[in-house]
PDB file of N, CA and C in Angstrom:
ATOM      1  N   UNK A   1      21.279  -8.231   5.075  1.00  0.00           N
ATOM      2  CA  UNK A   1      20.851  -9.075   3.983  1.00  0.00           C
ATOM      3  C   UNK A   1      19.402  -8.712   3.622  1.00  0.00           C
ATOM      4  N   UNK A   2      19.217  -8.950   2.505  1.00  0.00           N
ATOM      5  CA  UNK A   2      17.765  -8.239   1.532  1.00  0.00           C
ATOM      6  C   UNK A   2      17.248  -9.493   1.769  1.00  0.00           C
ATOM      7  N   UNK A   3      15.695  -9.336   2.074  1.00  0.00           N
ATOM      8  CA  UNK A   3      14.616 -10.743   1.717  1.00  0.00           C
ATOM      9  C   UNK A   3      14.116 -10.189   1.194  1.00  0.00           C
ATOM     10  N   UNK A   4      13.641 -11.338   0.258  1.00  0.00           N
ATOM     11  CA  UNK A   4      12.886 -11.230  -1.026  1.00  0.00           C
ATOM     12  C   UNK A   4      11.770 -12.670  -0.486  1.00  0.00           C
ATOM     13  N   UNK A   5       9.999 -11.653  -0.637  1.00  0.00           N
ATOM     14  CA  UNK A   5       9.201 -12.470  -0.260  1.00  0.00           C
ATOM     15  C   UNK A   5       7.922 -12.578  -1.869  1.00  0.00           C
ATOM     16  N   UNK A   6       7.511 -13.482  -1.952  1.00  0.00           N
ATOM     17  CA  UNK A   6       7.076 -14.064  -3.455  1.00  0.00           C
ATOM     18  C   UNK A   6       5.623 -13.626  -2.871  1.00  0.00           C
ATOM     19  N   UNK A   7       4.863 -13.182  -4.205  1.00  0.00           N
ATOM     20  CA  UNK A   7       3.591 -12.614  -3.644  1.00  0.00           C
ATOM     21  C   UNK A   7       2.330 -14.093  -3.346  1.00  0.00           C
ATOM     22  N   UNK A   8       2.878 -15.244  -4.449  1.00  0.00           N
ATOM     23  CA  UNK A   8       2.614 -16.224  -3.610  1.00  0.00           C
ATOM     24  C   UNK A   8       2.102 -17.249  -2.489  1.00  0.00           C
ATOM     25  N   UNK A   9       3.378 -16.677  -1.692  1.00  0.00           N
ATOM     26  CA  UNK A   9       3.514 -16.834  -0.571  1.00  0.00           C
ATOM     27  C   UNK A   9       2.567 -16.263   0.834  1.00  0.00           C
ATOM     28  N   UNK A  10       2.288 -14.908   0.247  1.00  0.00           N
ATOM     29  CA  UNK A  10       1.360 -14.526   0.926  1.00  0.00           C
ATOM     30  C   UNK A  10      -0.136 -14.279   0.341  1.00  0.00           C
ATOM     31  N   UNK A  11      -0.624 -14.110  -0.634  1.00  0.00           N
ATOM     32  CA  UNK A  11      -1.679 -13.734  -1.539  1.00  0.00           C
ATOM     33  C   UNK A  11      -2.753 -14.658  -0.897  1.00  0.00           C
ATOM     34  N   UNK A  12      -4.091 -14.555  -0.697  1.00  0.00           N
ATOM     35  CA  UNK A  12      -5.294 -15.372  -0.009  1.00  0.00           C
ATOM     36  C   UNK A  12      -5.621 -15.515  -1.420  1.00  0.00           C
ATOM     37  N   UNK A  13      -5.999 -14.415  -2.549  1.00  0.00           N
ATOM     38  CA  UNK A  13      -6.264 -14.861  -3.729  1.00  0.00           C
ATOM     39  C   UNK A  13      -5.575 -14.674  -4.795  1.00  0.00           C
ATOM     40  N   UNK A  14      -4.971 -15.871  -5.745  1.00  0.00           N
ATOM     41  CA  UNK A  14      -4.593 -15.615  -7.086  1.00  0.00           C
ATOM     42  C   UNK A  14      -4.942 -14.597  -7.600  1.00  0.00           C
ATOM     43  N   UNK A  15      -3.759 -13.566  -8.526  1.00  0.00           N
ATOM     44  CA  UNK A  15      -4.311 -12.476  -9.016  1.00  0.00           C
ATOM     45  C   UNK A  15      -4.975 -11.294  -8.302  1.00  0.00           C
ATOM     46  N   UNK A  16      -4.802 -10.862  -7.351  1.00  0.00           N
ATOM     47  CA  UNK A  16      -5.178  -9.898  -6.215  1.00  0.00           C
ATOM     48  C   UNK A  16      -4.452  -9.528  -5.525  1.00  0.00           C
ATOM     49  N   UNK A  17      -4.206  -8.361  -5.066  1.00  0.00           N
ATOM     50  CA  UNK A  17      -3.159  -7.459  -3.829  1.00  0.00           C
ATOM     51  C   UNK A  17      -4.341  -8.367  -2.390  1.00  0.00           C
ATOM     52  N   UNK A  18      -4.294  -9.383  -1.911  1.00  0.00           N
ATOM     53  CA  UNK A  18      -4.705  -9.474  -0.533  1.00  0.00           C
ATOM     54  C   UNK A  18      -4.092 -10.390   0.237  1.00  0.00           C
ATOM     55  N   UNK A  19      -4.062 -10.034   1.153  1.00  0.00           N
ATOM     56  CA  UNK A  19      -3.424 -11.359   1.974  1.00  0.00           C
ATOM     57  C   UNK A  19      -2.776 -10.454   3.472  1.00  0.00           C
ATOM     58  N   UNK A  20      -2.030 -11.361   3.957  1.00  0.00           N
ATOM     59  CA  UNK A  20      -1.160 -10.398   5.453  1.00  0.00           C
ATOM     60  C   UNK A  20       0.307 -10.981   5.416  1.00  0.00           C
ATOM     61  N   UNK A  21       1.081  -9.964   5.858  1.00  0.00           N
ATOM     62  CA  UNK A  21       2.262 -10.731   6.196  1.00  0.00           C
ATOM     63  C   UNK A  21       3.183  -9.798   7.429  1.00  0.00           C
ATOM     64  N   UNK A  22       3.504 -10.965   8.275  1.00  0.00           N
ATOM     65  CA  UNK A  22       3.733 -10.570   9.558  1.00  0.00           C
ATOM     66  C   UNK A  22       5.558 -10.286   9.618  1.00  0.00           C
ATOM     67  N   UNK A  23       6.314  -9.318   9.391  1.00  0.00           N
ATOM     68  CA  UNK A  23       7.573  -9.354   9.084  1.00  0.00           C
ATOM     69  C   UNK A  23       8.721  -9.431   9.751  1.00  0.00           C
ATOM     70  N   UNK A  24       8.523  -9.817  11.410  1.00  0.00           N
ATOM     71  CA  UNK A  24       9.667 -10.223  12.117  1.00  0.00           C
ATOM     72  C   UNK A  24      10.140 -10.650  12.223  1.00  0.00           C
ATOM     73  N   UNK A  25      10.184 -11.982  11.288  1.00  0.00           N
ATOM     74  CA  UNK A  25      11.281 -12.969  11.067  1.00  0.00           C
ATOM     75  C   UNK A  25      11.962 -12.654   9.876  1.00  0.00           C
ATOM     76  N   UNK A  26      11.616 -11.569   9.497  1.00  0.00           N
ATOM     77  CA  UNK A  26      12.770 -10.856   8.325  1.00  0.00           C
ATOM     78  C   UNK A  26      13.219  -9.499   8.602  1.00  0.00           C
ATOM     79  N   UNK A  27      13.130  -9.670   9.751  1.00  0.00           N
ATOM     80  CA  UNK A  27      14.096  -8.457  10.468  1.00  0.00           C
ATOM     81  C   UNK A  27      13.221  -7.495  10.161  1.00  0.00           C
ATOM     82  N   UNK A  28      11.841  -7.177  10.109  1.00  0.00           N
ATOM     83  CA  UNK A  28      11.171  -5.737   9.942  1.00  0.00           C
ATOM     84  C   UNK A  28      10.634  -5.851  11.571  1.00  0.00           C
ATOM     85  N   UNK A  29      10.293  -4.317  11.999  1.00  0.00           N
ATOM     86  CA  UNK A  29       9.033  -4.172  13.363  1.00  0.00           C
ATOM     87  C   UNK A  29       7.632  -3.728  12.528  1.00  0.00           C
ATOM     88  N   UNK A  30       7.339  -4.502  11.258  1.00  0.00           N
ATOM     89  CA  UNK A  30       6.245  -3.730  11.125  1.00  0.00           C
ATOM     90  C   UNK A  30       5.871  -5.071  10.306  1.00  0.00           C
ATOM     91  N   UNK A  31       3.806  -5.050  10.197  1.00  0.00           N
ATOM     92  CA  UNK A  31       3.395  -6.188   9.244  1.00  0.00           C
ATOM     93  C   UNK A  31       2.499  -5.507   8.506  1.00  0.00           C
ATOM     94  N   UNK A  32       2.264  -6.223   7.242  1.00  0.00           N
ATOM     95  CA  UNK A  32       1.397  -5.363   6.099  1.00  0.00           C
ATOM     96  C   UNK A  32      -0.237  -6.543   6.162  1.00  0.00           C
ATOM     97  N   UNK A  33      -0.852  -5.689   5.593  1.00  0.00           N
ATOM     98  CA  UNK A  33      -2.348  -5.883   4.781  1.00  0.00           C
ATOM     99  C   UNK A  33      -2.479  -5.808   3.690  1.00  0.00           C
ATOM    100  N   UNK A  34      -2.781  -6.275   2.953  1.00  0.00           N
ATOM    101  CA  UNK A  34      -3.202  -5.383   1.049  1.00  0.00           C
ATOM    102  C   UNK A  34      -4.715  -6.390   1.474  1.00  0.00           C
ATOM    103  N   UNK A  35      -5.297  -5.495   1.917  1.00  0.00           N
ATOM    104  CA  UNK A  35      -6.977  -5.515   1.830  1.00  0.00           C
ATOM    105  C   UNK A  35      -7.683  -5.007   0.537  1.00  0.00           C
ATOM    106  N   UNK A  36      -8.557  -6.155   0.104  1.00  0.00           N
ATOM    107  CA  UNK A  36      -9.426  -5.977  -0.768  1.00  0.00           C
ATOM    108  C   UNK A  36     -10.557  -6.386  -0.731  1.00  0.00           C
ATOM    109  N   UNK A  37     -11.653  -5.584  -0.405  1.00  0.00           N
ATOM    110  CA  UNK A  37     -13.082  -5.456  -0.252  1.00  0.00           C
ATOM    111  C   UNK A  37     -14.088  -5.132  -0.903  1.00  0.00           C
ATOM    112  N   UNK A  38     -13.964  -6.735  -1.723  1.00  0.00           N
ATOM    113  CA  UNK A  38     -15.385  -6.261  -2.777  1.00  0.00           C
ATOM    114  C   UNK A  38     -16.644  -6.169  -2.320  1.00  0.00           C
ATOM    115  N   UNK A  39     -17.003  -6.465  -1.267  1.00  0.00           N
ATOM    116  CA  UNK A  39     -18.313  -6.415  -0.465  1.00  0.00           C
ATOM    117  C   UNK A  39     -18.730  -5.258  -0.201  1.00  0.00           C
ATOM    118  N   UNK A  40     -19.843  -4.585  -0.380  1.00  0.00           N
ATOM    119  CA  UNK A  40     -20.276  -2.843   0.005  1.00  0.00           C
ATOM    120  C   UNK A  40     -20.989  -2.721   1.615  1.00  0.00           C
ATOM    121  N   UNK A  41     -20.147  -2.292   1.987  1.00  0.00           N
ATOM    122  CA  UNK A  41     -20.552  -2.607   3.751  1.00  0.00           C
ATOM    123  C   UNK A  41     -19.644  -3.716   4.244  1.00  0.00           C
ATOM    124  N   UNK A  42     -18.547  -4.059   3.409  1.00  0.00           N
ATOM    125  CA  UNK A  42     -17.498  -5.282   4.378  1.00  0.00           C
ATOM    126  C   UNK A  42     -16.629  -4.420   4.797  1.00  0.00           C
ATOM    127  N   UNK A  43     -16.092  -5.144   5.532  1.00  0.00           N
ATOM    128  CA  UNK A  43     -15.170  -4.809   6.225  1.00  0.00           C
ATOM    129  C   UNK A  43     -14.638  -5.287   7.898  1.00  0.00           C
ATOM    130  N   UNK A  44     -13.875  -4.508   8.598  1.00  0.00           N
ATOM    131  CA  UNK A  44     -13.267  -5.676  10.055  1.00  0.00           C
ATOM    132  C   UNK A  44     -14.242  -4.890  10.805  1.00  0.00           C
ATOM    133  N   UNK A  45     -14.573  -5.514  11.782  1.00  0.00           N
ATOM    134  CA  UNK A  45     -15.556  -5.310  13.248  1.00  0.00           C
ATOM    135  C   UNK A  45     -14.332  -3.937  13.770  1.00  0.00           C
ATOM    136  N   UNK A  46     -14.567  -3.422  15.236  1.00  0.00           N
ATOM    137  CA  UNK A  46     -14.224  -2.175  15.955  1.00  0.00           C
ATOM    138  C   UNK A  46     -12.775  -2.954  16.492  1.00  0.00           C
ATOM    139  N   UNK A  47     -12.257  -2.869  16.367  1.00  0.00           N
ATOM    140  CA  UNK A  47     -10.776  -3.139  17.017  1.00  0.00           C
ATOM    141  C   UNK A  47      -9.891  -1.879  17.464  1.00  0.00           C
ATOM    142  N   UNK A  48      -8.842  -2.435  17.997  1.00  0.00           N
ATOM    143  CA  UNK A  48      -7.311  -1.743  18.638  1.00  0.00           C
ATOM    144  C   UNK A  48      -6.227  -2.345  18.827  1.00  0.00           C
ATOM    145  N   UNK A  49      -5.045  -0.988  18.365  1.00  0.00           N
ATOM    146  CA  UNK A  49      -3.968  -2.185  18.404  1.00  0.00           C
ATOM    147  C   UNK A  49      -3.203  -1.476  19.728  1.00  0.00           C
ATOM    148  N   UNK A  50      -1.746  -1.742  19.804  1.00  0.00           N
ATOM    149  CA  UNK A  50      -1.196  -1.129  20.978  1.00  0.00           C
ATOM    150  C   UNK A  50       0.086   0.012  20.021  1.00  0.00           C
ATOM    151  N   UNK A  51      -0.167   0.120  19.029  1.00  0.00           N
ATOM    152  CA  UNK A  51       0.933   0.675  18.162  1.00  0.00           C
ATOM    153  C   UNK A  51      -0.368   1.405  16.710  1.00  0.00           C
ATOM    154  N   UNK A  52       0.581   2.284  16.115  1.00  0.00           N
ATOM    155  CA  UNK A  52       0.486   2.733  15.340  1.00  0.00           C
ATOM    156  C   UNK A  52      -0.345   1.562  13.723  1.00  0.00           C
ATOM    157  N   UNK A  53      -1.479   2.357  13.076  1.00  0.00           N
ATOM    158  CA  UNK A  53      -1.515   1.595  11.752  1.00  0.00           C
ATOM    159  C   UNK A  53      -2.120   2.721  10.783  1.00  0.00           C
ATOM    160  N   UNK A  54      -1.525   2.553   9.762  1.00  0.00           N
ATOM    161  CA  UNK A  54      -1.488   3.236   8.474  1.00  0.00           C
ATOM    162  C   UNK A  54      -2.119   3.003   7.422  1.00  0.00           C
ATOM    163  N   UNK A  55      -3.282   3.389   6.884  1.00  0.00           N
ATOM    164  CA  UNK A  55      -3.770   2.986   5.902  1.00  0.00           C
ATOM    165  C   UNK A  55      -3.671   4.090   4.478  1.00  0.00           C
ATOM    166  N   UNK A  56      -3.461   2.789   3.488  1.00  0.00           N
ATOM    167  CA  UNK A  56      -3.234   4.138   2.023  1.00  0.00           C
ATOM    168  C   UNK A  56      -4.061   3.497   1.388  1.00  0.00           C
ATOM    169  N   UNK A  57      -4.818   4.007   0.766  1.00  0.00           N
ATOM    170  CA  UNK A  57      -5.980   3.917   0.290  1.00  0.00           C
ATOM    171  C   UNK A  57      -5.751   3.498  -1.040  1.00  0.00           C
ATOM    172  N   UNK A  58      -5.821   2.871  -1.932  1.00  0.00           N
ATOM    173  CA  UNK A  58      -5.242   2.642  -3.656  1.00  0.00           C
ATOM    174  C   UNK A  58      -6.193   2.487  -4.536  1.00  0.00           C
ATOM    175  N   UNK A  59      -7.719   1.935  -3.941  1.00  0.00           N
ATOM    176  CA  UNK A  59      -8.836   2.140  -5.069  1.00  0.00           C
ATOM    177  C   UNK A  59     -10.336   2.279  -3.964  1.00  0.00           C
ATOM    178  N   UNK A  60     -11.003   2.869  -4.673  1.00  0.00           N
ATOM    179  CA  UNK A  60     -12.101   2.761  -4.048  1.00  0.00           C
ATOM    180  C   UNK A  60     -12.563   3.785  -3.108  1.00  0.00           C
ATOM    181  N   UNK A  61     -13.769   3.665  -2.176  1.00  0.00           N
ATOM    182  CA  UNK A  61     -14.061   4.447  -0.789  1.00  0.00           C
ATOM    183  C   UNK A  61     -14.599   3.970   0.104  1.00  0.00           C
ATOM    184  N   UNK A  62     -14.192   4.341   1.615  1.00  0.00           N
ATOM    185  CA  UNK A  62     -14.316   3.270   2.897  1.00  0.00           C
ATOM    186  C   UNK A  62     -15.077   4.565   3.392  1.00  0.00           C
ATOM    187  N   UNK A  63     -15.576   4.246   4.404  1.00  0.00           N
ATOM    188  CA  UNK A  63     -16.065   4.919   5.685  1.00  0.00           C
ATOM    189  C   UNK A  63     -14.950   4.208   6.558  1.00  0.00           C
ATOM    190  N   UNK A  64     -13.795   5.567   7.174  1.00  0.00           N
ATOM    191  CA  UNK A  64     -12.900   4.931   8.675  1.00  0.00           C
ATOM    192  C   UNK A  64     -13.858   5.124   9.588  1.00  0.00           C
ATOM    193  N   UNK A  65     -14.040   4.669  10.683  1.00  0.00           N
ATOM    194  CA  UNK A  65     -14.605   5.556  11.497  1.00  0.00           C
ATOM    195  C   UNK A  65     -12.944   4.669  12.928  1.00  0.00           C
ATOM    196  N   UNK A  66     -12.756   6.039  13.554  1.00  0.00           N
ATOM    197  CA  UNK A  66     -11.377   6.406  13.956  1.00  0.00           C
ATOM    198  C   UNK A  66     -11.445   6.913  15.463  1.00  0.00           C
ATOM    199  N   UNK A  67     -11.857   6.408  16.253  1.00  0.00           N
ATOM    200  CA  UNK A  67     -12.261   7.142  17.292  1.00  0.00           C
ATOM    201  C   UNK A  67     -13.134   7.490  17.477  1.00  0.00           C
ATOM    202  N   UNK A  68     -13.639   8.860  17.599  1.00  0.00           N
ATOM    203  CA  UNK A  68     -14.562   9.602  17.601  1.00  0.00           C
ATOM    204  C   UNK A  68     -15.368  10.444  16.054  1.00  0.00           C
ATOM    205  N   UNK A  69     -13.748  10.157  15.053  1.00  0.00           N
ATOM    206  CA  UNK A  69     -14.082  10.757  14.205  1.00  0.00           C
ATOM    207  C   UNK A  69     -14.849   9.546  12.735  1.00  0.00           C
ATOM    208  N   UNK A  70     -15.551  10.235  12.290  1.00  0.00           N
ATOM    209  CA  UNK A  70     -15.821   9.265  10.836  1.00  0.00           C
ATOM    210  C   UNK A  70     -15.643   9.863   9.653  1.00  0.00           C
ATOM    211  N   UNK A  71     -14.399   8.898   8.994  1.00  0.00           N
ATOM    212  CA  UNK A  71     -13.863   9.721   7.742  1.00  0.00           C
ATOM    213  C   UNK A  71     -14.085   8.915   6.019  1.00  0.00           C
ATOM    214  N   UNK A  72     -14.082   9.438   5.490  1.00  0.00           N
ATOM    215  CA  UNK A  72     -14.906   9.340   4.666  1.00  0.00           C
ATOM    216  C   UNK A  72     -13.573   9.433   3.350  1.00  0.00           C
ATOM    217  N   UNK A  73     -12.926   8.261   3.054  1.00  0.00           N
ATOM    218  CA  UNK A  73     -11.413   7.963   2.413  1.00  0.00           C
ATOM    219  C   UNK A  73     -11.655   7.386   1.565  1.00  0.00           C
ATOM    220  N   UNK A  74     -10.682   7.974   0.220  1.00  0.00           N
ATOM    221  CA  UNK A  74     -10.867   7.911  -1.660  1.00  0.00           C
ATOM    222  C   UNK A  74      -9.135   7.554  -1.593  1.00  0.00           C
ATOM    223  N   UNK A  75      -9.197   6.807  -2.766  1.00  0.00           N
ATOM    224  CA  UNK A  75      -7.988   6.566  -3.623  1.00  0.00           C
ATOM    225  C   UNK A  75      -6.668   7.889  -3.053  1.00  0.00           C
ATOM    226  N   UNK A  76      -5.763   7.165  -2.998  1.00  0.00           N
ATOM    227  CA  UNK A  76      -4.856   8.374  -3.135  1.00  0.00           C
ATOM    228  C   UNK A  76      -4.836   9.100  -1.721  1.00  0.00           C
ATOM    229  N   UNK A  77      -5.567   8.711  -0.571  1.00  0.00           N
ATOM    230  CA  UNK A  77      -5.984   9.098   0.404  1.00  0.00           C
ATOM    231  C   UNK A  77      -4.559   8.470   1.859  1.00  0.00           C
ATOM    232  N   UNK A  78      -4.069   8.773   2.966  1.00  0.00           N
ATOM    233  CA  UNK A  78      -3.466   8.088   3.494  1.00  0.00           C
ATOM    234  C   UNK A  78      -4.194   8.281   4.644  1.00  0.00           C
ATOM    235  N   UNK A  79      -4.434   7.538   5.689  1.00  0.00           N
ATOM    236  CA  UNK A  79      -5.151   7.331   7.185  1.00  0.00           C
ATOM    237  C   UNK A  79      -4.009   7.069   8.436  1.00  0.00           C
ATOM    238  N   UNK A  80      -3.490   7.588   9.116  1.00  0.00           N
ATOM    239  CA  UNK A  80      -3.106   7.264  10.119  1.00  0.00           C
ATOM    240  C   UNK A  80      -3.849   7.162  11.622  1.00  0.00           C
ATOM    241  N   UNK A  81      -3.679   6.266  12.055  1.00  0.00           N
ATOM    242  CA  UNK A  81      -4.836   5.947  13.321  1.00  0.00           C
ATOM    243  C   UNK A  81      -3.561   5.854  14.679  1.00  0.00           C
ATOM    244  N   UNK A  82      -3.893   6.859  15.743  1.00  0.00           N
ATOM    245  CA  UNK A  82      -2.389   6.466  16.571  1.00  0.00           C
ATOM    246  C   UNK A  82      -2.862   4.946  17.611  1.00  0.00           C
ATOM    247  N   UNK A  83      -1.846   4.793  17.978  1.00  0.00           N
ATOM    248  CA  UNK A  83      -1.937   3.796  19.445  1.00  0.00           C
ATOM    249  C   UNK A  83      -3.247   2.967  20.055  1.00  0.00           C
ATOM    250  N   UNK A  84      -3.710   2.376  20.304  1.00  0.00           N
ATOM    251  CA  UNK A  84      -4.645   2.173  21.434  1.00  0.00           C
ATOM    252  C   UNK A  84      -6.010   3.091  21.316  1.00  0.00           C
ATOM    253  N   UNK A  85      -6.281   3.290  19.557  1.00  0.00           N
ATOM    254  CA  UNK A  85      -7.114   4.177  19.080  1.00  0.00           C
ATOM    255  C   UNK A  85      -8.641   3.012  18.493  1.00  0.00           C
ATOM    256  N   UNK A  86      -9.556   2.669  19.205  1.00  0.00           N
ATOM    257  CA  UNK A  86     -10.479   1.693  18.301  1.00  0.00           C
ATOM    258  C   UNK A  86     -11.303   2.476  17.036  1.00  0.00           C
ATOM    259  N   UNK A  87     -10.886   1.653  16.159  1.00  0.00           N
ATOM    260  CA  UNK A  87     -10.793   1.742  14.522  1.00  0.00           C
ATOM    261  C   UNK A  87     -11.553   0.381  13.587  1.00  0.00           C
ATOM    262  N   UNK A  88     -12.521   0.455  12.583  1.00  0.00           N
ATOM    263  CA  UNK A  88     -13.079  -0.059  11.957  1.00  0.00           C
ATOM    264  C   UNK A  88     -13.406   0.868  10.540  1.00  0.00           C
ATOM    265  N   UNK A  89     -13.102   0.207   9.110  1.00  0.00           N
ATOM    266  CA  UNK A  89     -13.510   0.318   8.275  1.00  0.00           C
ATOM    267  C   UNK A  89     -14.515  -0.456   7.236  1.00  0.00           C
ATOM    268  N   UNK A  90     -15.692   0.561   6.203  1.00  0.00           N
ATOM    269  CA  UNK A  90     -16.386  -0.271   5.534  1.00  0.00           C
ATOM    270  C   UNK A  90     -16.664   0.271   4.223  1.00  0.00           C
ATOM    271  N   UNK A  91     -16.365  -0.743   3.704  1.00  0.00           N
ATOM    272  CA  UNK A  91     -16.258  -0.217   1.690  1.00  0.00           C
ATOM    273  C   UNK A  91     -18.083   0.331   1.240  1.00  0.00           C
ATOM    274  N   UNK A  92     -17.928   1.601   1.194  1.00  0.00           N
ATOM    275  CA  UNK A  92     -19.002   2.385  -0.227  1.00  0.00           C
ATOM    276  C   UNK A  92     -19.415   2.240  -0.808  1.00  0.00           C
ATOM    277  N   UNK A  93     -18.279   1.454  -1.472  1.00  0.00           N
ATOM    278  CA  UNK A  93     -18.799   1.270  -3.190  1.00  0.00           C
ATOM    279  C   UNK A  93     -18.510   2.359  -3.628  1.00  0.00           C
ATOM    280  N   UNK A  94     -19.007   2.358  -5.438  1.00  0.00           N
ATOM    281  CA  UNK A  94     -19.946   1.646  -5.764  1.00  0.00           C
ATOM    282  C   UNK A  94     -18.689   0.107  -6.320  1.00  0.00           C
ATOM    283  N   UNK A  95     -17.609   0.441  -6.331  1.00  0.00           N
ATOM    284  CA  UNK A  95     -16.574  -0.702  -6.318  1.00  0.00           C
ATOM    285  C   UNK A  95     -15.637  -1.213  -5.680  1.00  0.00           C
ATOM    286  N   UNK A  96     -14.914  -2.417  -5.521  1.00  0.00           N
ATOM    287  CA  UNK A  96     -14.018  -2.826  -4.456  1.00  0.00           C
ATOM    288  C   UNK A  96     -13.657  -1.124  -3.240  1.00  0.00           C
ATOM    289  N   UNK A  97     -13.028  -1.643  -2.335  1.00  0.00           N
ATOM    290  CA  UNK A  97     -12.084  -1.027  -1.343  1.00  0.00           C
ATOM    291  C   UNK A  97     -10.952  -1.505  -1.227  1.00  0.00           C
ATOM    292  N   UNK A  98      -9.966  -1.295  -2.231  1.00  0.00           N
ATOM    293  CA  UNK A  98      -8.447  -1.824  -2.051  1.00  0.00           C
ATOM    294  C   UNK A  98      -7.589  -0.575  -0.597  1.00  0.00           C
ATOM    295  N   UNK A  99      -6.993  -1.159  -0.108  1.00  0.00           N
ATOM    296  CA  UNK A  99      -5.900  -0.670   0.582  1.00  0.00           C
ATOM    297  C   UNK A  99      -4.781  -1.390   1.592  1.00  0.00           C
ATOM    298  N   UNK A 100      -3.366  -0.974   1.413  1.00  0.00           N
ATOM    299  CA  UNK A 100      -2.567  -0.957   1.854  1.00  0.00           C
ATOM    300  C   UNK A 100      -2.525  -0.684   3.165  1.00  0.00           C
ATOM    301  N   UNK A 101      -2.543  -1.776   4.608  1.00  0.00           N
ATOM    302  CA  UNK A 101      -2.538  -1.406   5.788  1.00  0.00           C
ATOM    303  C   UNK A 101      -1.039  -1.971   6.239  1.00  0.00           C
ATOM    304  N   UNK A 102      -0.518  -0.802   7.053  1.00  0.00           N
ATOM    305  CA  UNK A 102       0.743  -1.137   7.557  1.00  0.00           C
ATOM    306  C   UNK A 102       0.623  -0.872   9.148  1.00  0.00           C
ATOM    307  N   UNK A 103       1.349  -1.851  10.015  1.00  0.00           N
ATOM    308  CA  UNK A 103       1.227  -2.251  11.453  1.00  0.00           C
ATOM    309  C   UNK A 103       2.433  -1.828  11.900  1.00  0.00           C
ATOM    310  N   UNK A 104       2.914  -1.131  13.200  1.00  0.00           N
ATOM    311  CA  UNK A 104       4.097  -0.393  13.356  1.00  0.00           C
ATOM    312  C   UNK A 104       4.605  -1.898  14.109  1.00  0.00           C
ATOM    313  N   UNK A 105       4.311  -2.947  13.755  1.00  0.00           N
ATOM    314  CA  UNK A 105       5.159  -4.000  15.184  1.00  0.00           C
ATOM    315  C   UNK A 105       5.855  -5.303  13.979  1.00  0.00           C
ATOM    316  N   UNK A 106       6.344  -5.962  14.370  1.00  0.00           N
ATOM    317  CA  UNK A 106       6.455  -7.250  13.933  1.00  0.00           C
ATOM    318  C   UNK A 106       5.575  -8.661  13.754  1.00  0.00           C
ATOM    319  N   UNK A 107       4.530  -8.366  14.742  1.00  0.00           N
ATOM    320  CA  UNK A 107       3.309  -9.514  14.564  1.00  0.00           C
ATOM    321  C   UNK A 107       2.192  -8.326  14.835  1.00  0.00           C
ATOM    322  N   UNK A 108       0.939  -9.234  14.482  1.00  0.00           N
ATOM    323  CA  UNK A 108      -0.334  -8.827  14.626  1.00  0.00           C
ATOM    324  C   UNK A 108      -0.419  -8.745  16.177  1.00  0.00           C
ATOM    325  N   UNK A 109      -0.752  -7.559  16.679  1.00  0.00           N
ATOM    326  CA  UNK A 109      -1.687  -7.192  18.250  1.00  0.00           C
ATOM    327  C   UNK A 109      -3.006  -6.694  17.796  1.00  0.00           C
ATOM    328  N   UNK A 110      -3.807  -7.765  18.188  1.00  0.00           N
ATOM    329  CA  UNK A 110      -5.219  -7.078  18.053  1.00  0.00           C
ATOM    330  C   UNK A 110      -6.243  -7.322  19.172  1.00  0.00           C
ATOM    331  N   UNK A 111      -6.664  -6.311  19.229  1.00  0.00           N
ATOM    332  CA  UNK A 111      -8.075  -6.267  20.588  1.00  0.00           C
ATOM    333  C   UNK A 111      -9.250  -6.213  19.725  1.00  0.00           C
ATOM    334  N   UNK A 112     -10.186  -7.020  19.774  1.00  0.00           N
ATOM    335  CA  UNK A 112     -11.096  -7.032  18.939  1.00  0.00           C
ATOM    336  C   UNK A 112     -12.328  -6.220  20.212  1.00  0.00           C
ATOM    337  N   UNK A 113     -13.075  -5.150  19.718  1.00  0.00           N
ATOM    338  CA  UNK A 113     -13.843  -4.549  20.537  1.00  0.00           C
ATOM    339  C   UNK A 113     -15.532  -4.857  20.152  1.00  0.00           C
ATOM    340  N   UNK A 114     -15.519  -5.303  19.230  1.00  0.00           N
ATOM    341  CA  UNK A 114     -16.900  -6.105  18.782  1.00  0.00           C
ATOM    342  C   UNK A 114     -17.056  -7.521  18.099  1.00  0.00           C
TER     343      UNK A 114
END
């Protein structure tokens, strides 16, 4: 059976891709983000998860920094970060940081490292 989820339902703001939604009670192993970061220098503190997360980039430019590495991600861009990898991103500018984050599990696992 197909679920159908109303943007609604999950959206933090009217009129905006943002919000989270955690999809194991609709039969997915995976939960989404549509992060939007109008702040220049916002973004989440150093974290880790125990699974895989995916970021696609849809407007804007972040600094990932990914481990060891610091990457430097535009529109049109995709990020994969593996396993138990501590990961933090922060918007450029000079406008928003939209992106699409996808979680390989059914709920949020997060280790917050700062």
């Amino acid at each position: 059976m197909a679920h159908i989820i109303d943007r609604e339902t999950w959206t933090r703001t009217p009129g905006l891709w943002q919000g989270e939604l955690q999809l194991a009670a609709h039969g997915s192993n995976s939960c989404l983000i549509f992060n939007y970061q109008a702040e220049i220098g916002g973004g989440p503190r150093l974290h880790t998860h125990p699974y895989c997360e995916i970021f696609i980039v849809r407007q804007g430019t972040g600094l990932f920094s990914i481990g060891d590495q610091q990457i430097e991600a535009t529109a049109g861009q995709i990020l994969i970060v593996p396993p138990n990898t501590p990961h933090k991103f922060t918007n450029l500018g000079p406008g928003p940081l939209e992106s699409t984050d996808i979680h390989e599990s059914g709920s949020f696992i997060t280790e917050w490292l700062e």
